[in-house]
Protein backbone atom coordinates (compact mmCIF):
# COMPACT_ATOMS: atom_id res chain seq x y z
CA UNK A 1 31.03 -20.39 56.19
CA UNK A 2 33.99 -19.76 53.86
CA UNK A 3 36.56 -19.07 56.14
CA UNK A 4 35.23 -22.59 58.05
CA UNK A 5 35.18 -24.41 55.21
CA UNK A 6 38.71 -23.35 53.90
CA UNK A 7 40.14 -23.68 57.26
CA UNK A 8 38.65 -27.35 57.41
CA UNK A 9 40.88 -27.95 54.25
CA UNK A 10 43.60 -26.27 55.66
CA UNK A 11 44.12 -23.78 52.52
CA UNK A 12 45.23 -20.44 52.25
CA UNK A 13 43.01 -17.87 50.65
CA UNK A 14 45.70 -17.40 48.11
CA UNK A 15 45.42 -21.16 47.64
CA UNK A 16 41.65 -20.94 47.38
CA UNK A 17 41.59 -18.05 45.21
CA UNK A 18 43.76 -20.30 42.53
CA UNK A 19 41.62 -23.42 43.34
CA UNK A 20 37.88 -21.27 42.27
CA UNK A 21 39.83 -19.10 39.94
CA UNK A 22 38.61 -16.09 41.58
CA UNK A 23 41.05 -13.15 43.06
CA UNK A 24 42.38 -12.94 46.05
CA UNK A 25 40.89 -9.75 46.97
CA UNK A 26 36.72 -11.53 45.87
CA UNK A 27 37.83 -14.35 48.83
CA UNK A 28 38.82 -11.38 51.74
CA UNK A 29 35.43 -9.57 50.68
CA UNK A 30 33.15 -13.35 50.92
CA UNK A 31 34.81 -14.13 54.25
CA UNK A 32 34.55 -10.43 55.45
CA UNK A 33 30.58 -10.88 54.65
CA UNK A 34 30.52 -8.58 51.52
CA UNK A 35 28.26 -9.50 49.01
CA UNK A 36 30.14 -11.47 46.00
CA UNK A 37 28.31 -12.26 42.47
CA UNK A 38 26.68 -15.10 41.87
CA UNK A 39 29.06 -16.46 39.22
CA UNK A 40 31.58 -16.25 42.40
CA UNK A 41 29.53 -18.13 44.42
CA UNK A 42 29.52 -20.81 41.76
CA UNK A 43 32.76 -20.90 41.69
CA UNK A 44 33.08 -21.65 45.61
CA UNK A 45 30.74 -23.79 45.76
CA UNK A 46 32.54 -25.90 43.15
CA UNK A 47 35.52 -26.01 45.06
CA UNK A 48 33.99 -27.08 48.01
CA UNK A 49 31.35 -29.33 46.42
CA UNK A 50 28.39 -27.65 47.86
CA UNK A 51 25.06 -26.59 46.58
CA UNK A 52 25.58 -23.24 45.51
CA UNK A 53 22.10 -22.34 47.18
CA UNK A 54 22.69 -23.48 50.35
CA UNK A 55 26.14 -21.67 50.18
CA UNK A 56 24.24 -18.40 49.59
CA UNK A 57 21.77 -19.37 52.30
CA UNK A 58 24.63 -19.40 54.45
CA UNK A 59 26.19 -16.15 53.71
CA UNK A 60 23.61 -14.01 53.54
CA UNK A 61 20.74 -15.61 55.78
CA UNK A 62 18.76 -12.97 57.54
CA UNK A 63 18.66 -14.16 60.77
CA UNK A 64 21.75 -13.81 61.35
CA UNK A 65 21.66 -11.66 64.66
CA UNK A 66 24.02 -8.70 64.95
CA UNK A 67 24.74 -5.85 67.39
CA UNK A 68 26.87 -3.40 64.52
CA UNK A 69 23.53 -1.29 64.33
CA UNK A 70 22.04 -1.24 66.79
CA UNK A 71 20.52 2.66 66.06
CA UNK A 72 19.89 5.26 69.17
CA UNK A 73 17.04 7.08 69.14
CA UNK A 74 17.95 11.23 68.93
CA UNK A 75 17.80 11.91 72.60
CA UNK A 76 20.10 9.62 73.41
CA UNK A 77 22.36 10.51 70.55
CA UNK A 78 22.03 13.98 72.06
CA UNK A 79 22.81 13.12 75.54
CA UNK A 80 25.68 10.53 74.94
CA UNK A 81 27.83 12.63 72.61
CA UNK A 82 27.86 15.93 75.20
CA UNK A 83 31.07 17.40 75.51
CA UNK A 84 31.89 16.76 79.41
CA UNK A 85 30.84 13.24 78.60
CA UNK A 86 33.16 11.96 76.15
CA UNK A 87 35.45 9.89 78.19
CA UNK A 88 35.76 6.08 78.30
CA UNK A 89 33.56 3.39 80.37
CA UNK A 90 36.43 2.63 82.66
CA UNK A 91 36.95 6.22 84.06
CA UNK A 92 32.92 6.89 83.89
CA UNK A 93 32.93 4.19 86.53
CA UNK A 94 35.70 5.63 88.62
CA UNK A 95 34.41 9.04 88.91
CA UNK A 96 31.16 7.50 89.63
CA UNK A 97 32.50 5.26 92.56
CA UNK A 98 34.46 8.54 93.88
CA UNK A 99 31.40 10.55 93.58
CA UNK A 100 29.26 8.23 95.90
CA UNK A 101 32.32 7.85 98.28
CA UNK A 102 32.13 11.73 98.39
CA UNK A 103 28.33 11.38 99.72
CA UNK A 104 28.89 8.59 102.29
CA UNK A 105 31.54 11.11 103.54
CA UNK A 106 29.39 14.11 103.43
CA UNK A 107 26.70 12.21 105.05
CA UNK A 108 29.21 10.57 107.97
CA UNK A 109 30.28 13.85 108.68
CA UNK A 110 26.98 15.42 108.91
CA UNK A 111 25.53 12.82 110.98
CA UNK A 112 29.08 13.60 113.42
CA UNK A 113 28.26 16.17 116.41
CA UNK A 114 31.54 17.87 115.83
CA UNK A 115 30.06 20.53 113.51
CA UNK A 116 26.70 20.90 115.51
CA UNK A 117 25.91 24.57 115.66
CA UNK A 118 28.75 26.03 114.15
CA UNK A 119 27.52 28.84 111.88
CA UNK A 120 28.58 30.69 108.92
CA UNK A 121 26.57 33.57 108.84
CA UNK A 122 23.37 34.16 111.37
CA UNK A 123 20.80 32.12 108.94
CA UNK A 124 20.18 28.56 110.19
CA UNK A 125 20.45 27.52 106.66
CA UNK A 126 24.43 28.50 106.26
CA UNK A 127 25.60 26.21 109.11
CA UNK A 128 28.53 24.29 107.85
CA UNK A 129 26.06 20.92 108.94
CA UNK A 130 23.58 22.21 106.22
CA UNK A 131 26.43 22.64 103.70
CA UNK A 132 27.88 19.16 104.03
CA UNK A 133 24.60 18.05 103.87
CA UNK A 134 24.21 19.82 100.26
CA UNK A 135 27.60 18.87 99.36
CA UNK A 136 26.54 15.09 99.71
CA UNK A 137 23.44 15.44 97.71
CA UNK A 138 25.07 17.47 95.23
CA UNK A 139 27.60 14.43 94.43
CA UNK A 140 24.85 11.91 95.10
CA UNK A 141 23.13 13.58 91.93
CA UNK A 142 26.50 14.01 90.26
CA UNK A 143 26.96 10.13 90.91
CA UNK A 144 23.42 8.95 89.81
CA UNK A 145 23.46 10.97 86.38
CA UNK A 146 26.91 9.31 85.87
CA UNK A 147 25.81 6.05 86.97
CA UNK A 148 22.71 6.96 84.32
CA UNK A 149 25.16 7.39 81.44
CA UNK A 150 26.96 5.00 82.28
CA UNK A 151 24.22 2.42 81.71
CA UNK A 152 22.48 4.32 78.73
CA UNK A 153 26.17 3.73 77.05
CA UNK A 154 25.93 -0.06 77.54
CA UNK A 155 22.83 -0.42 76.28
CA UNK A 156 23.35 1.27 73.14
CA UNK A 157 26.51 0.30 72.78
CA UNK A 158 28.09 3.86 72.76
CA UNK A 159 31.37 2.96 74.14
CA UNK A 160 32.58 0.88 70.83
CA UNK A 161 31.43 3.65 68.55
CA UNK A 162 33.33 6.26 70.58
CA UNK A 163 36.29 3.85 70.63
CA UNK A 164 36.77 3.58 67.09
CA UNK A 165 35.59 6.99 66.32
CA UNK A 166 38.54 8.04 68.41
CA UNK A 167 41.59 5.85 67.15
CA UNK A 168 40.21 7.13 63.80
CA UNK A 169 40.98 10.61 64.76
């Protein structure tokens, strides 16, 4: 409400921070959200001839909805932060579109007659149809428990944290 206010009146901060005789650095912390005394709220709300009340409603109203915290529950901290899993959204969704392309191959290719009977080894089982077939599934899974992640990330809103936790580093 500050920063509307001030920008409404077209001041600087430095110009508001003279105007309520408050520092410069009190005026960065109200518009960042930070809690300010009361005296400094005073102060504001002289400047911009408001109730000082309602300018504390304002600022720190509860109500106020807000996705910073949203806070995981320990499985999914567990599963989120694994080591092979650490990569960003838009590659997660790459290798998962790879992945399923990977089973519609497998899957054209074993439905093709071209590798009907040929064998590996005399057990029905090691027929190079049978292994394609396994192949697919195997990135069918791969591609699911990506797809999985992928969608557990959104929802708790993993991808930000691991953003900033990253330039950080």
């Amino acid at each position: 409400m500050i920063k509307t206010l001030r920008s409404q009146k077209r001041i600087s901060q430095e110009e508001l921070a003279e105007m309520s005789g408050l520092s410069l650095r009190t005026i960065q912390r109200v518009e960042a959200g930070h809690r300010v005394s009361y005296s400094s709220l005073r102060a504001l709300a002289k400047t911009f001839s408001v109730d000082v009340d309602e300018l504390e409603r304002e600022l720190y109203a509860m109500d106020k909805s807000s996705n910073e915290f949203i806070e995981a529950p320990l499985w999914v901290r567990l599963v989120l932060r694994t080591a092979w899993y650490s990569t960003n959204r838009k590659w997660s969704l790459i290798i998962e579109k790879i992945l399923a392309l990977v089973f519609i191959l497998c899957f054209l290719l074993y439905l093709t007659p071209i590798f009907d009977g040929v064998k590996l080894d005399s057990s029905p089982y090691l027929t190079l149809e049978y292994q394609i077939l396994i192949a697919g599934f195997a990135h069918l899974m791969a591609a699911y428990c990506i797809s999985f992640y992928i969608r557990l990330s959104d929802k708790y809103q993993a991808w930000r944290q691991w953003e900033t936790s990253d330039s950080s580093a």
